[in-house]
C-alpha atoms as a PDB file:
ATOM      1  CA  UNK A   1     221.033 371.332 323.482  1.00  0.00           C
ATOM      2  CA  UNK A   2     221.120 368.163 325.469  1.00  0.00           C
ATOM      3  CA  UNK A   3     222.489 366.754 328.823  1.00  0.00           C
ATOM      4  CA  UNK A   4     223.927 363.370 328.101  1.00  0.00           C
ATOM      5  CA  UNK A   5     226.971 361.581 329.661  1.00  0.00           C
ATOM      6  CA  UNK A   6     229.337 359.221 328.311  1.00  0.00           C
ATOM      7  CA  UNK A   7     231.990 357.514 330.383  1.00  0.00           C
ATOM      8  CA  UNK A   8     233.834 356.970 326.974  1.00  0.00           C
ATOM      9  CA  UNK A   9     234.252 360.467 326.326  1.00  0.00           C
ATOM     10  CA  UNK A  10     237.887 362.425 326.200  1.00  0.00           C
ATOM     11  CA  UNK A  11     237.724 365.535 327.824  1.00  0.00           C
ATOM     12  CA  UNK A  12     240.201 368.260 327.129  1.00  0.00           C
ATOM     13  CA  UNK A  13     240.894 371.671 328.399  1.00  0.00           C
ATOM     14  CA  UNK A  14     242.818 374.967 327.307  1.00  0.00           C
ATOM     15  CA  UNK A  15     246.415 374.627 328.071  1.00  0.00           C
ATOM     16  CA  UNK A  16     245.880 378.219 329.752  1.00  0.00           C
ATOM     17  CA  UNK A  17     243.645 376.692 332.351  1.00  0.00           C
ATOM     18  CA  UNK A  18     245.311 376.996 335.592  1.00  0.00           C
ATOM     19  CA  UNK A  19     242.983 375.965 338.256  1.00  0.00           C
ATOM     20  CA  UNK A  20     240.913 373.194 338.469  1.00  0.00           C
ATOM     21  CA  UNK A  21     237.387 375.437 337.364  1.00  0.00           C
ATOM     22  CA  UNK A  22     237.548 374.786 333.764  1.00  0.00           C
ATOM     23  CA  UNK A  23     235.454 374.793 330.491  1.00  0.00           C
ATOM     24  CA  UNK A  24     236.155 371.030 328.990  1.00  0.00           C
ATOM     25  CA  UNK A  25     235.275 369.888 325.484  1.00  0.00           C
ATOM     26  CA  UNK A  26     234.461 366.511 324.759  1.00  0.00           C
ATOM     27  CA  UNK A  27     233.746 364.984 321.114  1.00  0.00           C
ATOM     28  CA  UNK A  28     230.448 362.485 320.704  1.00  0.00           C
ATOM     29  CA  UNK A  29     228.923 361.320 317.418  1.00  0.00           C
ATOM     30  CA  UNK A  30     226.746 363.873 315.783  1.00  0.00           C
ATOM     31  CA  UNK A  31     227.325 366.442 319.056  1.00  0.00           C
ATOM     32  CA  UNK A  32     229.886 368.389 321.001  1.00  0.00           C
ATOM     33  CA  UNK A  33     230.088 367.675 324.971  1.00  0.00           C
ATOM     34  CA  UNK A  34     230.895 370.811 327.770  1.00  0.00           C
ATOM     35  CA  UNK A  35     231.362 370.866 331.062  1.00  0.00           C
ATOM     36  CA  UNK A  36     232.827 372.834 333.811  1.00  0.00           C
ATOM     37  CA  UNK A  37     235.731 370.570 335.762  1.00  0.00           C
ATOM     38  CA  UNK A  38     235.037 371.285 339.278  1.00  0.00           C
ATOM     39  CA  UNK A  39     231.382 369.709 338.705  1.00  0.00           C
ATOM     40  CA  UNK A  40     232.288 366.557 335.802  1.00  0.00           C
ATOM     41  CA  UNK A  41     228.576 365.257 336.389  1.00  0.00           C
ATOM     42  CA  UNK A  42     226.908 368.766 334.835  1.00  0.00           C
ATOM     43  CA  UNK A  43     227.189 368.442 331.394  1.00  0.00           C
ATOM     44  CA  UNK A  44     225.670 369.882 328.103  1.00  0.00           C
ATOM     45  CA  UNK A  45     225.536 368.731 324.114  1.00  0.00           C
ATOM     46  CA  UNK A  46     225.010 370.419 321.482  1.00  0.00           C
ATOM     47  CA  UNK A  47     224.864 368.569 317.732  1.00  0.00           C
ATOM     48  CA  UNK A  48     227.917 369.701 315.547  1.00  0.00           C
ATOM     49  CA  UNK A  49     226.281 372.592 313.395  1.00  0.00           C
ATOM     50  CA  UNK A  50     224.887 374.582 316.308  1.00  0.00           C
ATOM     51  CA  UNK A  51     228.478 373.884 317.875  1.00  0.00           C
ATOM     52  CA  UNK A  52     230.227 375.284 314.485  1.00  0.00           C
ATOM     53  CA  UNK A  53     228.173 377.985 314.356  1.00  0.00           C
ATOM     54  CA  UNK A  54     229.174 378.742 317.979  1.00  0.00           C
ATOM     55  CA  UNK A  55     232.743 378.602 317.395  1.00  0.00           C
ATOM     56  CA  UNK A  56     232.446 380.905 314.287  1.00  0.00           C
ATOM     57  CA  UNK A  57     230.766 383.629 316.057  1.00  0.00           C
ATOM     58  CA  UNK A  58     233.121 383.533 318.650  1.00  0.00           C
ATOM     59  CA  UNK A  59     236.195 383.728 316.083  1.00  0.00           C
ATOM     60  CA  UNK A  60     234.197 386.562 314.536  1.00  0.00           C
ATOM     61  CA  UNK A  61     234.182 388.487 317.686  1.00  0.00           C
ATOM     62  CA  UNK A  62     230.608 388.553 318.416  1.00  0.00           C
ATOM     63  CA  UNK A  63     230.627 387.467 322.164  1.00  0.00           C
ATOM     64  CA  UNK A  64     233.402 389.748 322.678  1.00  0.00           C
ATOM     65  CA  UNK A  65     232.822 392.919 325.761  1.00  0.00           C
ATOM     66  CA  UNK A  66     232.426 396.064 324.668  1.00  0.00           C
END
């Protein structure tokens, strides 16, 4: 995991999000970019197979409350 910033990157959110405190997902090369929206300048990378590993546990369930 890594801070960077990018002024090139494309930030997107969930089309649920209804307020302007959101998780955002940016795209880099070789890494994956979040941030919250109501602070842009806070930011945190992680490369793509600690990302994808991420994303499968939370498909699987595994960060879900009891």
């Amino acid at each position: 995991m890594t801070q960077t910033h990018s002024v090139t990157d494309v930030w997107r959110k969930s089309a649920r999000c209804e307020t302007h405190n959101c998780v955002e997902v940016a795209k880099r090369t070789g890494e994956v970019a979040i941030r919250n929206s109501a602070v842009p300048d806070a930011q945190l990378a992680f490369d793509r197979p600690v990302w994808a590993a991420f994303i499968s546990g939370v498909r699987a369930g595994q960060f879900d409350l009891p």
